[in-house]
Protein backbone atom coordinates (compact mmCIF):
# COMPACT_ATOMS: atom_id res chain seq x y z
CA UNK A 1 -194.47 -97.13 -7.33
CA UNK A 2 -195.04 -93.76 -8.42
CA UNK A 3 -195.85 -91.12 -5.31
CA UNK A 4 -198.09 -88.02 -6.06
CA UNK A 5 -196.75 -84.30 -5.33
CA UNK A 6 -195.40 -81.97 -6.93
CA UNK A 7 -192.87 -84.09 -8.40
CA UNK A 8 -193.68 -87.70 -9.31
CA UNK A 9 -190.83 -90.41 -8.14
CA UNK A 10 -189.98 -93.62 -7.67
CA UNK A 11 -187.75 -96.29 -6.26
CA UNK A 12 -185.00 -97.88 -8.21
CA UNK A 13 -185.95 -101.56 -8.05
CA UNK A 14 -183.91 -103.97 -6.02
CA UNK A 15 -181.00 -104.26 -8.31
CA UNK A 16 -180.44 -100.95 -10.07
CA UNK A 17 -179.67 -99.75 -6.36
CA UNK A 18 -176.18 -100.49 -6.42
CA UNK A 19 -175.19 -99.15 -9.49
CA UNK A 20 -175.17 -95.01 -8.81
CA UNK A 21 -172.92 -96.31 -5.43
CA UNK A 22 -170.41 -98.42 -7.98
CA UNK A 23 -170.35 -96.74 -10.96
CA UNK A 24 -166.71 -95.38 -11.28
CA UNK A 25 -163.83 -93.95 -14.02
CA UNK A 26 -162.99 -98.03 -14.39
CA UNK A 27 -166.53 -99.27 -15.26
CA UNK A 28 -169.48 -96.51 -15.42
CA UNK A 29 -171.98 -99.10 -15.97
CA UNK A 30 -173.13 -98.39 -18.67
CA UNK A 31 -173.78 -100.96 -21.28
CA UNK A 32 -174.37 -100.31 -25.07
CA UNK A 33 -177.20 -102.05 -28.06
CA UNK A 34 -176.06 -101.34 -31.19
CA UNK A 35 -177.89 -102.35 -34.48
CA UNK A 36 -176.63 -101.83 -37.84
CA UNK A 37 -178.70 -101.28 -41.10
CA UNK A 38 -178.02 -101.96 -44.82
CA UNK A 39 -178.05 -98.10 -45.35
CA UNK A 40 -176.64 -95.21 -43.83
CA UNK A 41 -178.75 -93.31 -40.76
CA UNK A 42 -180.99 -90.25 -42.06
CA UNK A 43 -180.33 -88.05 -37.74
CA UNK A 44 -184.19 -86.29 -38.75
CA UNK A 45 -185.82 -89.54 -38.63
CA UNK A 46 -183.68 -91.23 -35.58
CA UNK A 47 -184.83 -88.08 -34.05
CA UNK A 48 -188.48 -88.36 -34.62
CA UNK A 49 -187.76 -92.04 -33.84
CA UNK A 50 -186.31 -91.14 -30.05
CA UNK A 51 -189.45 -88.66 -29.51
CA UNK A 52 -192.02 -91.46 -30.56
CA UNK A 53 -190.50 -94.49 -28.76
CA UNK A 54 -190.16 -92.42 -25.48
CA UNK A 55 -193.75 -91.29 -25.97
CA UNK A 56 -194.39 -95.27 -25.89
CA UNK A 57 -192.17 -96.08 -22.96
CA UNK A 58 -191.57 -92.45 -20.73
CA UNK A 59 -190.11 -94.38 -18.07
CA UNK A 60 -186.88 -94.35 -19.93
CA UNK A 61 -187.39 -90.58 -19.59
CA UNK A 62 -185.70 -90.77 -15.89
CA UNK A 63 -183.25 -89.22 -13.94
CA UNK A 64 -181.37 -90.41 -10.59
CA UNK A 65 -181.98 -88.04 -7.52
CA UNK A 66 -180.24 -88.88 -4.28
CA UNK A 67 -181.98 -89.06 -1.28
CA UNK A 68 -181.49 -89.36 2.36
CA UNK A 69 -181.09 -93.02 2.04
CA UNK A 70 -181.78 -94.22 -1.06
CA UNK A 71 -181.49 -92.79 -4.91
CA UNK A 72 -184.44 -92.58 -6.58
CA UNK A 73 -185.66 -91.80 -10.06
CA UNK A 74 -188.19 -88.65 -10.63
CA UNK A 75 -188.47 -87.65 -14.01
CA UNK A 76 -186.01 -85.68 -16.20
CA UNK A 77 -186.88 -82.25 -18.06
CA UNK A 78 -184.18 -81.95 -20.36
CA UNK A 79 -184.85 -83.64 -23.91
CA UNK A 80 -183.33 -86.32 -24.93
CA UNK A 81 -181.00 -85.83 -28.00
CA UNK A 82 -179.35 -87.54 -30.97
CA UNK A 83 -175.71 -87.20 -31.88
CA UNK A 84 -173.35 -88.62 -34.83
CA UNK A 85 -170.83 -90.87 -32.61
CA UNK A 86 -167.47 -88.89 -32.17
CA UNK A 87 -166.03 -90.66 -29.15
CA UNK A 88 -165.30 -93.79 -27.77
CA UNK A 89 -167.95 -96.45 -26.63
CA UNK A 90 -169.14 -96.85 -23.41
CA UNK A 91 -168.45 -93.13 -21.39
CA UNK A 92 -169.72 -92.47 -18.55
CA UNK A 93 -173.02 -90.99 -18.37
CA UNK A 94 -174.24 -87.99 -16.37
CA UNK A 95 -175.96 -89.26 -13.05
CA UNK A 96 -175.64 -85.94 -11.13
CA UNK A 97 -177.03 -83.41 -13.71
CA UNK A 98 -180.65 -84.48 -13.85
CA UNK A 99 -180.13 -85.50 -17.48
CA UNK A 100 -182.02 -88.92 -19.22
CA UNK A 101 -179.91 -91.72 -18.44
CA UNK A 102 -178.99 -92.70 -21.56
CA UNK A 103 -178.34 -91.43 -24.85
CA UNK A 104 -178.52 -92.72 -28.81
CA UNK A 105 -176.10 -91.45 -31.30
CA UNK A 106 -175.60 -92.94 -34.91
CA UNK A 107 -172.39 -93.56 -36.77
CA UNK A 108 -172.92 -94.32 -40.95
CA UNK A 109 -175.33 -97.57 -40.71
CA UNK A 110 -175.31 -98.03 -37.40
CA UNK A 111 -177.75 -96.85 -34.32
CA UNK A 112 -176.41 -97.14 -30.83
CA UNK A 113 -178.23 -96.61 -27.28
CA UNK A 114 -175.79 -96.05 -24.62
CA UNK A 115 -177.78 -96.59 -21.16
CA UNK A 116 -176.75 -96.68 -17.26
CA UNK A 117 -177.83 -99.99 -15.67
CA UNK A 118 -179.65 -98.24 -12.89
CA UNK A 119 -182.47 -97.57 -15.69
CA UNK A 120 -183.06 -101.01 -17.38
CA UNK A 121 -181.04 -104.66 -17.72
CA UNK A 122 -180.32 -105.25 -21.36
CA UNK A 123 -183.89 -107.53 -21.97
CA UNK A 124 -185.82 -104.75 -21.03
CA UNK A 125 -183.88 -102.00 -22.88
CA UNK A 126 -184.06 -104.11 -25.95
CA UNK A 127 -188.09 -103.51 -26.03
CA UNK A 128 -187.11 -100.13 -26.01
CA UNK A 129 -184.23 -100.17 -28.57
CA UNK A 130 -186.42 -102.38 -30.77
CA UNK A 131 -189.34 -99.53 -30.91
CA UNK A 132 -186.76 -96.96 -31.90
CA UNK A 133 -185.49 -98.85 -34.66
CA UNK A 134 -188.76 -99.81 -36.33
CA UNK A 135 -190.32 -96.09 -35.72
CA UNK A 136 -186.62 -95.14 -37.37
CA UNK A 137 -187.75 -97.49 -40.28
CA UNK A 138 -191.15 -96.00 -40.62
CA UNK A 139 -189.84 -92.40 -40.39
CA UNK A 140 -187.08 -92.98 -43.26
CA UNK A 141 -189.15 -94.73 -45.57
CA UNK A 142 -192.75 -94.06 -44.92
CA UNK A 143 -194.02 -95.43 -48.17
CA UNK A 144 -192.72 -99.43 -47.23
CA UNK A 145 -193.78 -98.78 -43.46
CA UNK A 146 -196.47 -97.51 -41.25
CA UNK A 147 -195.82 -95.85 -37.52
CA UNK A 148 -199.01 -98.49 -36.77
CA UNK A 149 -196.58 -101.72 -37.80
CA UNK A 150 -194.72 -101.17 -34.81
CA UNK A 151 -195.52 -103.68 -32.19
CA UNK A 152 -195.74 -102.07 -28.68
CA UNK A 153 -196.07 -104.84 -25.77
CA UNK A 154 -199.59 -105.18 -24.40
CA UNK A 155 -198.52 -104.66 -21.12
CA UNK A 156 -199.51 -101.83 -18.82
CA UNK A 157 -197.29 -99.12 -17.30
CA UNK A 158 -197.03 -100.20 -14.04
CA UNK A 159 -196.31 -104.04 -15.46
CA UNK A 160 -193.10 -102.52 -17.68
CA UNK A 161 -192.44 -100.44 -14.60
CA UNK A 162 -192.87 -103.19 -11.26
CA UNK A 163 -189.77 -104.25 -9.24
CA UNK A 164 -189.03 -108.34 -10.82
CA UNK A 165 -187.95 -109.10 -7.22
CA UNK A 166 -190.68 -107.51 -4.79
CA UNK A 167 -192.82 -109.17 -6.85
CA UNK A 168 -191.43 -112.66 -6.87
CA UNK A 169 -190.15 -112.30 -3.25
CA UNK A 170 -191.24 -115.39 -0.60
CA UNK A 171 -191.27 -114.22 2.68
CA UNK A 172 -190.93 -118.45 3.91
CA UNK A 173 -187.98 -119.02 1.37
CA UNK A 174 -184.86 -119.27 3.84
CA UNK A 175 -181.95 -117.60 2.60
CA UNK A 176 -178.83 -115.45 4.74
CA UNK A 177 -178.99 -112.03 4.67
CA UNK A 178 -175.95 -110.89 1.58
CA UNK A 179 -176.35 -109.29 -1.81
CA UNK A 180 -176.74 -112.08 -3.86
CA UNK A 181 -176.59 -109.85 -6.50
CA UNK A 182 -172.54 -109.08 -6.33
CA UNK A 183 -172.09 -112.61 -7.09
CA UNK A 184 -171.25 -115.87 -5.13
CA UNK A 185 -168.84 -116.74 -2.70
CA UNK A 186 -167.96 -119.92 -3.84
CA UNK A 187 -165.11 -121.03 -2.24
CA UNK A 188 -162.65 -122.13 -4.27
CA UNK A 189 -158.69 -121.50 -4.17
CA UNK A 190 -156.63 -119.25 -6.10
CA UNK A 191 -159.46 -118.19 -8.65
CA UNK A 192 -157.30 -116.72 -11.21
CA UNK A 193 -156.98 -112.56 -11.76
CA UNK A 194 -156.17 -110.68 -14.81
CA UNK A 195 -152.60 -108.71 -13.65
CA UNK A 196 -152.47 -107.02 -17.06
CA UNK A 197 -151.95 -102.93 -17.76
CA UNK A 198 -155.17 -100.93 -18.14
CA UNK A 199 -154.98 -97.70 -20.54
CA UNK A 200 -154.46 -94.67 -18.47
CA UNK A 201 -157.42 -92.67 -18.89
CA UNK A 202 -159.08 -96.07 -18.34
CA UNK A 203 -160.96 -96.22 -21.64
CA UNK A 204 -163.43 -98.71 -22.42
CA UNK A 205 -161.95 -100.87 -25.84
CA UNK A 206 -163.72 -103.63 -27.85
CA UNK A 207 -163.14 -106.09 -29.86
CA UNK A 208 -165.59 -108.31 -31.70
CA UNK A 209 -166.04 -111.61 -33.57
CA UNK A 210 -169.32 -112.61 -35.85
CA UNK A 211 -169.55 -116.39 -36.39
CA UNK A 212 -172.32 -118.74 -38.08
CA UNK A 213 -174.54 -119.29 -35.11
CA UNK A 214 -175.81 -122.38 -36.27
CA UNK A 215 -172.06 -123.55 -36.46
CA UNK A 216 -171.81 -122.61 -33.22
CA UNK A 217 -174.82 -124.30 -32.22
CA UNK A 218 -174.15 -127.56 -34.00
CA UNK A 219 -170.87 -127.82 -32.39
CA UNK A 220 -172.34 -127.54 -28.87
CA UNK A 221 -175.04 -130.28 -29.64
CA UNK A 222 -172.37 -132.34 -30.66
CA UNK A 223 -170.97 -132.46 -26.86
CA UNK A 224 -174.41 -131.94 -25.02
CA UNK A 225 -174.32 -128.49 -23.56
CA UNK A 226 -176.00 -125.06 -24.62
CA UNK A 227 -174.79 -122.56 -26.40
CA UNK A 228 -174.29 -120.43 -23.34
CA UNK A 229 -172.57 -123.38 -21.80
CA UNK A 230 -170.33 -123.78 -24.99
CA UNK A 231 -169.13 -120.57 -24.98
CA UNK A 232 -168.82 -120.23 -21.31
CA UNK A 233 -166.09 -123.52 -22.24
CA UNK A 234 -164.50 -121.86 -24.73
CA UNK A 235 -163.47 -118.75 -22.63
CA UNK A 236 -162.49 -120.76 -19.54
CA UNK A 237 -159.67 -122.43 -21.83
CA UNK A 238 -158.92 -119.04 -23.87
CA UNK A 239 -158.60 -117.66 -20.60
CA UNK A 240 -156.36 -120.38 -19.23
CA UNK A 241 -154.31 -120.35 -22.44
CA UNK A 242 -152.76 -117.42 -21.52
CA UNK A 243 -152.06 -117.82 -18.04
CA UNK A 244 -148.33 -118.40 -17.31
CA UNK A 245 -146.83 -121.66 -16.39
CA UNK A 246 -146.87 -120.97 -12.98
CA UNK A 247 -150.46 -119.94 -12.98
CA UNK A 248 -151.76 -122.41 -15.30
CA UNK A 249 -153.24 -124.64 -11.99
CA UNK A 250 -155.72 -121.77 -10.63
CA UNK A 251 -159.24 -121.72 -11.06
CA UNK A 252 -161.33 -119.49 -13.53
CA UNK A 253 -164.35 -118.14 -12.71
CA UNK A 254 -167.03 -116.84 -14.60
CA UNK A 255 -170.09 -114.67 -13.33
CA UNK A 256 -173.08 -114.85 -15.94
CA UNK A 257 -175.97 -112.76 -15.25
CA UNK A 258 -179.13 -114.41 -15.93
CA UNK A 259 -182.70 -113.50 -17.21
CA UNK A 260 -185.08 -114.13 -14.06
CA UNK A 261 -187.37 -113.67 -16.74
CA UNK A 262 -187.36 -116.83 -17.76
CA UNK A 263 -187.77 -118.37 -14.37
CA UNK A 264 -190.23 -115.71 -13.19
CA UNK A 265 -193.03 -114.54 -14.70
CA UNK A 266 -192.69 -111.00 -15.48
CA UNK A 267 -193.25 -108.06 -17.58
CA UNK A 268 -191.05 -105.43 -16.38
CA UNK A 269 -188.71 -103.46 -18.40
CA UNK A 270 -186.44 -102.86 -15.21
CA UNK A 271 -183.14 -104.69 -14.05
CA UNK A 272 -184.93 -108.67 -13.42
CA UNK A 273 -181.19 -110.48 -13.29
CA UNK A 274 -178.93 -112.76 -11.21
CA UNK A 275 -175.57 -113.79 -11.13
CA UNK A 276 -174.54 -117.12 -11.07
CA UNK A 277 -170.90 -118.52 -11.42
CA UNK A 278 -169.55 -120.84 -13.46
CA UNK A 279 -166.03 -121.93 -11.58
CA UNK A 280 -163.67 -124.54 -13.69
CA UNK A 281 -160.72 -125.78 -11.01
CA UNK A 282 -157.46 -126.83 -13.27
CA UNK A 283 -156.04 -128.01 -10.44
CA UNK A 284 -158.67 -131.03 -10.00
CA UNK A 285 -157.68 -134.30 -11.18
CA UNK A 286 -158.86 -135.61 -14.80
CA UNK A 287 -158.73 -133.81 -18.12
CA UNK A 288 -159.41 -129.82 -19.04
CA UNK A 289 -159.89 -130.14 -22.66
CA UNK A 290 -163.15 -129.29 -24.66
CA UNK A 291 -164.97 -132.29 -23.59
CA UNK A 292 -164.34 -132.06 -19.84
CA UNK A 293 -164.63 -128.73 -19.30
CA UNK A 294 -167.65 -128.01 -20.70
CA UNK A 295 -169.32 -131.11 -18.73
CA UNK A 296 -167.89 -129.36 -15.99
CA UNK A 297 -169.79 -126.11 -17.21
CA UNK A 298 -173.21 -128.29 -17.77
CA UNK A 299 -173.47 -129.41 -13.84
CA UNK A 300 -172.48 -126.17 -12.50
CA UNK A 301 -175.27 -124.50 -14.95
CA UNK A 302 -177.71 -127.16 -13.55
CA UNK A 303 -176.52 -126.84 -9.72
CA UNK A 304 -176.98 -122.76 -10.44
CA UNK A 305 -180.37 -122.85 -12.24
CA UNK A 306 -182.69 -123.99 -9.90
CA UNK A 307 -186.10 -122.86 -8.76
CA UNK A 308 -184.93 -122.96 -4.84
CA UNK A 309 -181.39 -121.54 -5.61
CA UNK A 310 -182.99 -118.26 -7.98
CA UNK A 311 -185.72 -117.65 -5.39
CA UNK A 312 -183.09 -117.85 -2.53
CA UNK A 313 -180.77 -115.14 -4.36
CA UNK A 314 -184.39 -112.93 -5.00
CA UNK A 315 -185.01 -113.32 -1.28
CA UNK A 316 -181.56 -112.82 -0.09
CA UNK A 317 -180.98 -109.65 -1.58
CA UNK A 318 -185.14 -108.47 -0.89
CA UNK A 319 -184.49 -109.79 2.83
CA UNK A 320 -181.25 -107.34 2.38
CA UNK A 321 -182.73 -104.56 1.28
CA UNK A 322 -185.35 -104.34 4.16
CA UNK A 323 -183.18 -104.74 6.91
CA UNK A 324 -183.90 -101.95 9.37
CA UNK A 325 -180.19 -101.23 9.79
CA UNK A 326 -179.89 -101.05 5.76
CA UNK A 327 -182.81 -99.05 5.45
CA UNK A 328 -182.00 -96.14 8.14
CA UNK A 329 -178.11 -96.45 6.59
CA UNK A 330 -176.92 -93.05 5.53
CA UNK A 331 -176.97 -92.92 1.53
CA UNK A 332 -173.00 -92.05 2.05
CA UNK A 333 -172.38 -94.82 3.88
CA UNK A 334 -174.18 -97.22 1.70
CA UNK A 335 -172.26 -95.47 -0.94
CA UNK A 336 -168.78 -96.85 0.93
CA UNK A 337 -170.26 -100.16 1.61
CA UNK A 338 -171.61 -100.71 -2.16
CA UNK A 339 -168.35 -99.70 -3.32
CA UNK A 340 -166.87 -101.97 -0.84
CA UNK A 341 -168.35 -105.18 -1.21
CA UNK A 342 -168.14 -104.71 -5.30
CA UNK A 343 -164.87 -104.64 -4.84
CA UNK A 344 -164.76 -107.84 -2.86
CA UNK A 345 -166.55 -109.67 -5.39
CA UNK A 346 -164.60 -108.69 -8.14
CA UNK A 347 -162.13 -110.98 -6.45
CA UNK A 348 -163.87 -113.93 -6.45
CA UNK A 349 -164.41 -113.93 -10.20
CA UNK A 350 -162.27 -114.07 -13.51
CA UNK A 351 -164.43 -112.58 -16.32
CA UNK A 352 -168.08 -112.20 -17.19
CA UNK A 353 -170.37 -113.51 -20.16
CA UNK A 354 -173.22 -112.21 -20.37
CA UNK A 355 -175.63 -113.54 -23.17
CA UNK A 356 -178.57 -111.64 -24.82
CA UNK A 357 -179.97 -114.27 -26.32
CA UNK A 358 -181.63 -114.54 -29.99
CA UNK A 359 -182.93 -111.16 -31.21
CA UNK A 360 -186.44 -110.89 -32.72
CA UNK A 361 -187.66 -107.98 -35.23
CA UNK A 362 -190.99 -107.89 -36.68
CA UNK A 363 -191.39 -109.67 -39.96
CA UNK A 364 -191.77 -105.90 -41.87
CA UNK A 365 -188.29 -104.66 -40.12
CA UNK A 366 -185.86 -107.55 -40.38
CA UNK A 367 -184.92 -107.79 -43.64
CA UNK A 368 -183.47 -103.67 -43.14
CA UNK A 369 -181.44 -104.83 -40.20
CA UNK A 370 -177.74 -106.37 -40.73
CA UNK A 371 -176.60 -107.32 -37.48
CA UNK A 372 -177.07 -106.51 -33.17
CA UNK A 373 -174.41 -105.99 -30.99
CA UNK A 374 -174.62 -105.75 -27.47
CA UNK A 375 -171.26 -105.06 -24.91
CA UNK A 376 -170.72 -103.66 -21.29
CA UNK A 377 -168.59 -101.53 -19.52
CA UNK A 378 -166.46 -103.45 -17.16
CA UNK A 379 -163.38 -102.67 -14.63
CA UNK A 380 -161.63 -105.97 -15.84
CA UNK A 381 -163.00 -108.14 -19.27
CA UNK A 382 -166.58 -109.38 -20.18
CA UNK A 383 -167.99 -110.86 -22.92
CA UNK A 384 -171.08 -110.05 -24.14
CA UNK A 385 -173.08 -112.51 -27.42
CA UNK A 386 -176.24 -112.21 -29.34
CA UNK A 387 -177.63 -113.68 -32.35
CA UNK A 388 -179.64 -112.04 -35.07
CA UNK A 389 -180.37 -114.98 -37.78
CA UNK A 390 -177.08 -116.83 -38.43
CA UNK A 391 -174.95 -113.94 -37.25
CA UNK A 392 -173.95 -114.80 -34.06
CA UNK A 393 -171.81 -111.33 -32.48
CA UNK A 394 -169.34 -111.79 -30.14
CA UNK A 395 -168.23 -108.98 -28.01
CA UNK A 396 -165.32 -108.06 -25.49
CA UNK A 397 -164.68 -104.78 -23.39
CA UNK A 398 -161.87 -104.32 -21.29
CA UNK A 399 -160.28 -101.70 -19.70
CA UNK A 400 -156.75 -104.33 -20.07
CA UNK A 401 -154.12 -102.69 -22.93
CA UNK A 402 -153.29 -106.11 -24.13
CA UNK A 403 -155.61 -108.49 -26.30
CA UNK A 404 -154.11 -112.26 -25.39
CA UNK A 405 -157.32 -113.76 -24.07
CA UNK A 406 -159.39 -112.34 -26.75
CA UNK A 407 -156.87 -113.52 -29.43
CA UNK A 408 -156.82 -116.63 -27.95
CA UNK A 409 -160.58 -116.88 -27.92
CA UNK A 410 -161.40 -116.23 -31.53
CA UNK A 411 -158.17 -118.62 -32.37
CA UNK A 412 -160.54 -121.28 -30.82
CA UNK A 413 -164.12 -119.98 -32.14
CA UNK A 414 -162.07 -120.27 -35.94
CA UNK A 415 -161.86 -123.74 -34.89
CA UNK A 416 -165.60 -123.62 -34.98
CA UNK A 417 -166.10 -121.34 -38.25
CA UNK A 418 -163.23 -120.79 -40.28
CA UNK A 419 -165.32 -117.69 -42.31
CA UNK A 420 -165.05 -115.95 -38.50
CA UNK A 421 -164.40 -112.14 -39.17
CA UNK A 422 -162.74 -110.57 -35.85
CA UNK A 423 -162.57 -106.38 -35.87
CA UNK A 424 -160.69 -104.48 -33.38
CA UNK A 425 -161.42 -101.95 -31.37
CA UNK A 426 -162.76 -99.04 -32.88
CA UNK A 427 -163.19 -95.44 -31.29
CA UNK A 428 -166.06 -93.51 -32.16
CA UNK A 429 -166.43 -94.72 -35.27
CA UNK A 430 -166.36 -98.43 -37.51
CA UNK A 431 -164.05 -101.31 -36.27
CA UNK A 432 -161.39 -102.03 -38.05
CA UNK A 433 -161.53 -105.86 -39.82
């Protein structure tokens, strides 16, 4: 909720709070949407774009401040700005300065927004990203399209702007008082870690994979799971294909963030996620191909995605946040203790996914628009998917030098299209194919 003063501010909701404590040199969280066109970017218009969709949606016109015992947002002064991408993806941004938390740059056909988590999950910066591109469209070629085609939700401010999980917290809905939001515990032995070499100045690299998403879709049908849960498969055995012989018995675990959205009415345009993990134990008896792994996937997706377990996780981490000791803690000591238990969880888990879903433009737009592309910063490996049409992208980040897991990925998503194109990582500039 806004307060009135001199200076209007607000608190972060519930789950941006621990990302100015975490964000580090090894993962800034910061996450990127990119979307390319069929022509090359005209900066004037992407300019005129930025100032028009921020004049729709101002709260992305923020800033951090740190308080006593909590950071806050209050709203930034200096203008937003549009650059030609020079560097590599995914640097940190600027939390300190009083600068917007995010910026757009463009690079030939493509338009990225770079923003820090604290702002907005991906489903709600996608609104966003998807007004700049269509008021992009309308400024570069105002005799196809009219500023009045683009859609804008019909959703008040304070809607776009409400905390997901204040608003969907139950005071009766028993849960134990940990952040919910780092993860589970789980409880199984000897998940397996990545012990590969990261690039010394820590640099975010990606690689990416575009497949026929209704291949990919036809193939998980065929076996009875989702796509998500396909894919979530597919990784646990790239993953394990690379382990060494001595390894090859450990669990992998995978943390997917998931949409409360879709379980929880809401229209905010602020972080509304939870993390659930998927945990595949090779050391159980049976089989681990295909077949039985993803089955294995399915229940644990099912077990995950309840009503109970999601409102528990909203409650735990609510019941968390307004804990008298919590609340009167020092921001510097939350600032240890953030960093602290982000670092525990990191050990329970393997990897991330993270899915975006299918991508929607309005009817006038689409046909200008080649392909999305979402990925994340990350102190270990994640991989990030979204589908635009048929295109299905595939993304990995990594801070890791070497590229065995996402080799051995793609090797088995060929098995699934053989047209798959794969590009490497590519620094400031086009991928290499």
């Amino acid at each position: 909720m806004w307060k009135t003063g001199r200076v209007r501010w607000k608190r972060l909701d519930n789950a941006a709070k621990i990302f100015p404590s975490i964000a580090s040199a090894e993962d800034p969280e910061v996450f990127r949407l990119a979307c390319e066109l069929r022509e090359e970017i005209a900066p004037a218009a992407l300019e005129a774009a930025l100032s028009s969709a921020l004049a729709d949606y101002p709260q992305f016109s923020d800033t951090i401040r740190r308080g006593v015992f909590w950071y806050y947002l209050e709203r930034t002064r200096v203008s937003a700005k549009v650059e030609e991408e020079k560097t590599a993806p995914l640097g940190p941004i600027e939390i300190d300065g009083g600068g917007p938390l995010f910026r757009v740059s463009y690079y030939k056909r493509r338009i990225n927004l770079e923003m820090f988590h604290a702002l907005a999950d991906g489903t709600g910066a996608f609104v966003f990203f998807r007004s700049l591109i269509e008021y992009y469209l309308a400024e570069a070629h105002p005799e196809l399209y009219d500023k009045s085609m683009v859609e804008v939700p019909d959703v008040s401010g304070r809607e776009q702007e409400s905390d997901g999980f204040t608003e969907h917290f139950k005071k009766s809905v028993g849960s134990p008082l940990r952040f919910e939001f780092l993860g589970n515990k789980g409880g199984v032995r000897q998940v397996y870690h990545f012990s590969e070499r990261k690039a010394a100045d820590l640099r975010q690299s990606v690689t990416e994979g575009w497949v026929s998403a209704d291949k990919v879709h036809a193939a998980a049908k065929a076996i009875g799971v989702t796509v998500t849960e396909y894919v979530t498969a597919v990784l646990i055995l790239a993953v394990h294909d690379t382990m060494s012989p001595r390894e090859k018995r450990r669990s992998v675990a995978v943390a997917v963030p998931v949409n409360l959205r879709r379980y929880f009415p809401s229209s905010t345009m602020r972080n509304f996620f939870g993390i659930i993990q998927v945990t595949h134990d090779f050391a159980a008896e049976g089989e681990h191909d295909m077949e039985a792994v993803a089955a294995d996937v399915r229940e644990s997706f099912k077990r995950e995605l309840t009503q109970e377990n999601l409102e528990q996780k909203i409650a735990s981490q609510v019941k968390m946040e307004r804990h008298p000791i919590v609340r009167f803690c020092p921001l510097v000591l939350k600032d240890f203790i953030m960093r602290s238990l982000s670092r525990s969880s990191a050990k329970r888990r393997t990897v991330t996914l993270s899915n975006v879903g299918r991508i929607g433009m309005n009817e006038p737009f689409s046909h200008e628009i080649e392909r999305f592309d979402v990925f994340n910063s990350t102190a270990g490996r994640q991989l990030c998917l979204c589908t635009f049409g048929d295109r299905m992208t595939l993304t990995f980040s990594t801070v890791f030098v070497e590229r065995d897991v996402e080799r051995a990925f793609f090797r088995r998503m060929a098995k699934v299209d053989p047209d798959i194109v794969v590009a490497a990582s590519y620094l400031g500039g086009a991928p290499e194919e």
